[in-house]
C-alpha atoms as a PDB file:
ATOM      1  CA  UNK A   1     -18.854  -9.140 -11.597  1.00  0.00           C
ATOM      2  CA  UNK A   2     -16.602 -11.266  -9.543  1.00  0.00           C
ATOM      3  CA  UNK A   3     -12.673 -10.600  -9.690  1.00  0.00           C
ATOM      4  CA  UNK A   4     -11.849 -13.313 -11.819  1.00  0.00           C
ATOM      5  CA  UNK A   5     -14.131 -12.189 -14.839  1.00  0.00           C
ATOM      6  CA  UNK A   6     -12.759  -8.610 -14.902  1.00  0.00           C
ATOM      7  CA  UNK A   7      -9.103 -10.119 -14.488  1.00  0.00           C
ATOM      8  CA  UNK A   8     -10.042 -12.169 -17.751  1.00  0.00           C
ATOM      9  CA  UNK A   9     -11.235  -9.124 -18.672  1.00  0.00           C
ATOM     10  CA  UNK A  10      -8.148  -7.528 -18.465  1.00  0.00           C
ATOM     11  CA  UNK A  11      -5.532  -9.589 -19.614  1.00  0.00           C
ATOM     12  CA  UNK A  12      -7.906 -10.819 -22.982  1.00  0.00           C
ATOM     13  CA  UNK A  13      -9.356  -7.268 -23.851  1.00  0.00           C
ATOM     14  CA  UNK A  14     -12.373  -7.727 -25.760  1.00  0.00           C
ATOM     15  CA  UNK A  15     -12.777  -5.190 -29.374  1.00  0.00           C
ATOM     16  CA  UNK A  16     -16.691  -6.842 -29.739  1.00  0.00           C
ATOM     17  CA  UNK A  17     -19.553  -7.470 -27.704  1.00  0.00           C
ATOM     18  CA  UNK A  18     -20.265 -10.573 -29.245  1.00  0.00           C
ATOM     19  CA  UNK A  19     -16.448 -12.196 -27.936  1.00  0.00           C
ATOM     20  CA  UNK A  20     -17.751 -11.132 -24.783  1.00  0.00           C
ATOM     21  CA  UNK A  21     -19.369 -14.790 -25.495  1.00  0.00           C
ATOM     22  CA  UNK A  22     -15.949 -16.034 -25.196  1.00  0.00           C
ATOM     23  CA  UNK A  23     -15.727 -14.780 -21.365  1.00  0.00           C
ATOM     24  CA  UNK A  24     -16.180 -17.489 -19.095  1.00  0.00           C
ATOM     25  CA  UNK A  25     -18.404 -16.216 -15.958  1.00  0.00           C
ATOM     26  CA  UNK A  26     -19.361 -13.108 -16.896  1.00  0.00           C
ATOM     27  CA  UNK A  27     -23.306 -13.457 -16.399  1.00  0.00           C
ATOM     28  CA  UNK A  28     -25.548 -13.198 -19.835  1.00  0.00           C
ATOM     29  CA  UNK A  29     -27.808 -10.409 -18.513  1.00  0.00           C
ATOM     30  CA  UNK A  30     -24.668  -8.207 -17.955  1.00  0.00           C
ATOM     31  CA  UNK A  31     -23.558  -8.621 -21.381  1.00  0.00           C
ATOM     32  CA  UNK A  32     -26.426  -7.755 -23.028  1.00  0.00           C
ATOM     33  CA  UNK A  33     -27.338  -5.404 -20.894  1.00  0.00           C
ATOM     34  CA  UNK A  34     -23.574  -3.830 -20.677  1.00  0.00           C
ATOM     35  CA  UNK A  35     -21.615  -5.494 -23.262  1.00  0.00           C
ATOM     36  CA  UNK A  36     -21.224  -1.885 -25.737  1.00  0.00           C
ATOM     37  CA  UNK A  37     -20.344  -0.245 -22.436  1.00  0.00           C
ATOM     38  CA  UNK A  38     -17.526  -2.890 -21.543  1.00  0.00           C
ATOM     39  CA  UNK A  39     -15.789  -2.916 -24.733  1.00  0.00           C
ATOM     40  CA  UNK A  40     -15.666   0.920 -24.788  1.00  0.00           C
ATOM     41  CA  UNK A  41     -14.024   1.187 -21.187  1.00  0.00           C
ATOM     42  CA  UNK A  42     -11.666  -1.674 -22.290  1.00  0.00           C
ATOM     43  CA  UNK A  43     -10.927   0.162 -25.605  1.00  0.00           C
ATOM     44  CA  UNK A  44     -10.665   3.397 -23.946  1.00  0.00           C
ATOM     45  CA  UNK A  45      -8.248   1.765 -20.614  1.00  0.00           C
ATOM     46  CA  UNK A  46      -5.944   0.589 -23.247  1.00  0.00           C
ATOM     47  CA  UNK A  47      -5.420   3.461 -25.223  1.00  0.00           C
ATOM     48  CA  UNK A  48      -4.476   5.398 -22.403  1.00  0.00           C
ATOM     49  CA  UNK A  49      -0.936   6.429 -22.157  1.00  0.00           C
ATOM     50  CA  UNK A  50       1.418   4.872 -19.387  1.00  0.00           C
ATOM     51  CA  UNK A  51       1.519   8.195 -17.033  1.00  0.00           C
ATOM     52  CA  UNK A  52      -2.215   8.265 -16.944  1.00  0.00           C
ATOM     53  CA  UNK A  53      -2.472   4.929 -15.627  1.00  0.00           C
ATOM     54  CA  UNK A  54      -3.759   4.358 -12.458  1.00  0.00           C
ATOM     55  CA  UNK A  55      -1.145   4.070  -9.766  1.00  0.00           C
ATOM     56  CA  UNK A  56      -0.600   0.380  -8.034  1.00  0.00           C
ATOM     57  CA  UNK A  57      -1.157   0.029  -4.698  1.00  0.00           C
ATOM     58  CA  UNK A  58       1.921  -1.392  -2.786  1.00  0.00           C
ATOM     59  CA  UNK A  59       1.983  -5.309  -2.688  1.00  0.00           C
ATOM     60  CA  UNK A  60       0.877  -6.453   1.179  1.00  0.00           C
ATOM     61  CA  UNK A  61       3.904  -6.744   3.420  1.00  0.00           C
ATOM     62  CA  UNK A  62       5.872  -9.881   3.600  1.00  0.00           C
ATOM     63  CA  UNK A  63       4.989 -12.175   7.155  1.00  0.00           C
ATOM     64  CA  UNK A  64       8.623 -10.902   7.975  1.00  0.00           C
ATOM     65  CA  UNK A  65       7.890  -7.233   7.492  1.00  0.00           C
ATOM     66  CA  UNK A  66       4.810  -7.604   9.708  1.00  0.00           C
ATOM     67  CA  UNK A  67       6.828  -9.145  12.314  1.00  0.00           C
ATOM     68  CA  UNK A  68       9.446  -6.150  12.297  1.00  0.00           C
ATOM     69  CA  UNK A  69       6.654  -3.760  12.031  1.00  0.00           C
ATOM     70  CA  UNK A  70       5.256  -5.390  15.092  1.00  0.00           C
ATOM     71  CA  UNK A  71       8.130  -5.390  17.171  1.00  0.00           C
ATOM     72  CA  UNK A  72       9.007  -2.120  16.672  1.00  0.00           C
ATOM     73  CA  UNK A  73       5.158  -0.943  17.319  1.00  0.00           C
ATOM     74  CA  UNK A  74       5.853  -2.786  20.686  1.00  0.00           C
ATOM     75  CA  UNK A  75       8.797  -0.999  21.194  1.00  0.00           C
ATOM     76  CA  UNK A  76       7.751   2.107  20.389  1.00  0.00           C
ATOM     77  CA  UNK A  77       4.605   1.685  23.170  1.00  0.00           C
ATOM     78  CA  UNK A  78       7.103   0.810  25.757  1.00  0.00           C
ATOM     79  CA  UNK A  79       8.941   3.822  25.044  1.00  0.00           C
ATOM     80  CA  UNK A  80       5.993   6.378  25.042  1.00  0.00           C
ATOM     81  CA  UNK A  81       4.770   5.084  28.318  1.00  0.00           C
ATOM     82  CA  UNK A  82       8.356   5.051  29.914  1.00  0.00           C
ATOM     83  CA  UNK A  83       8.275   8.741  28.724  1.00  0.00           C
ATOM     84  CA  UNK A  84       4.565   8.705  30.247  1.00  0.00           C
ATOM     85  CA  UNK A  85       3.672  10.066  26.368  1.00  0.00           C
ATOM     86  CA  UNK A  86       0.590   8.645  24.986  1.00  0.00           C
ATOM     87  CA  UNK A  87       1.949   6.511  22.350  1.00  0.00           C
ATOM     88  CA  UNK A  88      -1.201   8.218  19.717  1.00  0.00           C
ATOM     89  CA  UNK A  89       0.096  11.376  19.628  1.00  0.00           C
ATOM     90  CA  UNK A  90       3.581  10.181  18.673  1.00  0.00           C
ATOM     91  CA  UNK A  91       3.084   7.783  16.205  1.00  0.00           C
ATOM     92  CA  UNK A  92       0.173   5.724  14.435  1.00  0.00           C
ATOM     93  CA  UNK A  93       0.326   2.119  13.846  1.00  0.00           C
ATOM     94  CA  UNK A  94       0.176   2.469  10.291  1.00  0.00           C
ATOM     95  CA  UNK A  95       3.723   5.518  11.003  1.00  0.00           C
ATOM     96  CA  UNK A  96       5.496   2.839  12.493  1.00  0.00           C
ATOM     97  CA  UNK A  97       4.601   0.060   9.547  1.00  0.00           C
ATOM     98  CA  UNK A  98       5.680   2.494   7.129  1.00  0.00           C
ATOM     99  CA  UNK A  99       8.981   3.503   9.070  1.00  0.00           C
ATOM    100  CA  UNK A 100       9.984  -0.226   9.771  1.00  0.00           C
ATOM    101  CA  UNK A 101       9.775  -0.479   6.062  1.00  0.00           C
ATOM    102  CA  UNK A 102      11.876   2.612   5.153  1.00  0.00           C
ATOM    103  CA  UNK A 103      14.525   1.523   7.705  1.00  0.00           C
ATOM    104  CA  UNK A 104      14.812  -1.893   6.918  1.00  0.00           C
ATOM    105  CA  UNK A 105      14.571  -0.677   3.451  1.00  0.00           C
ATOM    106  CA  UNK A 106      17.217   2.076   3.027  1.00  0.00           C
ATOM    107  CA  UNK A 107      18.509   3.096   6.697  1.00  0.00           C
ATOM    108  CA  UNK A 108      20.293   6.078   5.531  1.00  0.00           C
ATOM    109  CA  UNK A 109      16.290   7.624   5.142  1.00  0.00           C
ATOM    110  CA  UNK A 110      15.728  10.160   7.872  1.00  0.00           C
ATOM    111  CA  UNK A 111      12.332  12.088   6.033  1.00  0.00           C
ATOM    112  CA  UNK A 112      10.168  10.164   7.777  1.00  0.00           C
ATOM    113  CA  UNK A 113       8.213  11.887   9.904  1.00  0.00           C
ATOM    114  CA  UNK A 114       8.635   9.839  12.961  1.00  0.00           C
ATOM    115  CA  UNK A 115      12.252  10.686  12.127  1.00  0.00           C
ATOM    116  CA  UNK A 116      12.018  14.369  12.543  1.00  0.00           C
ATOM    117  CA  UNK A 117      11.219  17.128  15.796  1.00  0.00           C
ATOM    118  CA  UNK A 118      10.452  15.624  19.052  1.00  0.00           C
ATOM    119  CA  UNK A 119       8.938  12.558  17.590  1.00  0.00           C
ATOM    120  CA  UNK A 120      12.576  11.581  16.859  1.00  0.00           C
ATOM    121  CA  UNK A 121      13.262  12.649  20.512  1.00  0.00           C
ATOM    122  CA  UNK A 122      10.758  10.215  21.673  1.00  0.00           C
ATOM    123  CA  UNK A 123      11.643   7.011  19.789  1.00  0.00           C
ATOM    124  CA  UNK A 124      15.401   7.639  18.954  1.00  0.00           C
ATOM    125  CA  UNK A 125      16.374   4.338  20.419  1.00  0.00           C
ATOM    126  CA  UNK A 126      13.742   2.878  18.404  1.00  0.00           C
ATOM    127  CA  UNK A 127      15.314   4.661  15.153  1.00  0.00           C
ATOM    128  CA  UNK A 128      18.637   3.483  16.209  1.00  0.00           C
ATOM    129  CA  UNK A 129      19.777   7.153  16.281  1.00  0.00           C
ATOM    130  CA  UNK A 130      19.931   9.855  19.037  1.00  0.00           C
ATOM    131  CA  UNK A 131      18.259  13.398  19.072  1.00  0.00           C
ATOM    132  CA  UNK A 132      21.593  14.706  17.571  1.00  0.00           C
ATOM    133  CA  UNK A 133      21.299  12.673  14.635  1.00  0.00           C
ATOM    134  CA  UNK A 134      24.254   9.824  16.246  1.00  0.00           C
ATOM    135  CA  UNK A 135      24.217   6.358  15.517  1.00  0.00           C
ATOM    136  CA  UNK A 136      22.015   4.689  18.942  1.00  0.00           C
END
């Protein structure tokens, strides 16, 4: 089924197989085929109670969160190889997405674990903050 039918789906439950009529796009031979068994996962979705639903995935960054994420993955590079580290073993692309996040976010955060042991000792002019936990 495409995204837009289980969206429709979604925010017009159906409680009968025959409104699943009433769906525009879903294809015939799936409801007839699975109409009983899309009502019951509907049913059963809804009834669940708010801490057993699933968890939502983080919206995508903002084109200004990818830029500081970027810069400070550049940064970070330049400071591994001035330290002749290999910039993999200190931090991941993905470490310094999330830490550009948490800093822009709330600087006072230090549980990051780019933030903590030597990896803070590697990047702590990237972190704005020295080994010994002062302001860079």
């Amino acid at each position: 089924m495409r995204d837009e039918v289980l969206l429709d789906l979604a925010r017009n439950p159906v409680k009968s197989v025959d409104r699943l009529a009433k769906i525009r796009g879903l294809p015939r031979p799936v409801e007839s085929a699975h109409g009983s068994a899309i009502v019951d996962a509907t049913s059963r979705a809804f009834a669940l109670p708010n801490d057993e639903l699933p968890v939502a995935k983080e919206p995508d960054a903002t084109a200004e969160e990818k830029f500081r994420a970027e810069g400070l993955w550049a940064l970070s590079q330049v400071l591994c190889a001035g330290q002749s580290m290999d910039p993999a073993l200190v931090a991941s692309r993905q470490d310094i997405a999330d830490l550009a996040r948490i800093l822009f976010a709330q600087p006072e955060r230090e549980d990051h674990p780019v933030l903590q042991g030597w990896r803070r000792e590697a990047l702590a002019s990237l972190c704005g903050r020295s080994s010994r936990g002062e302001a860079g």
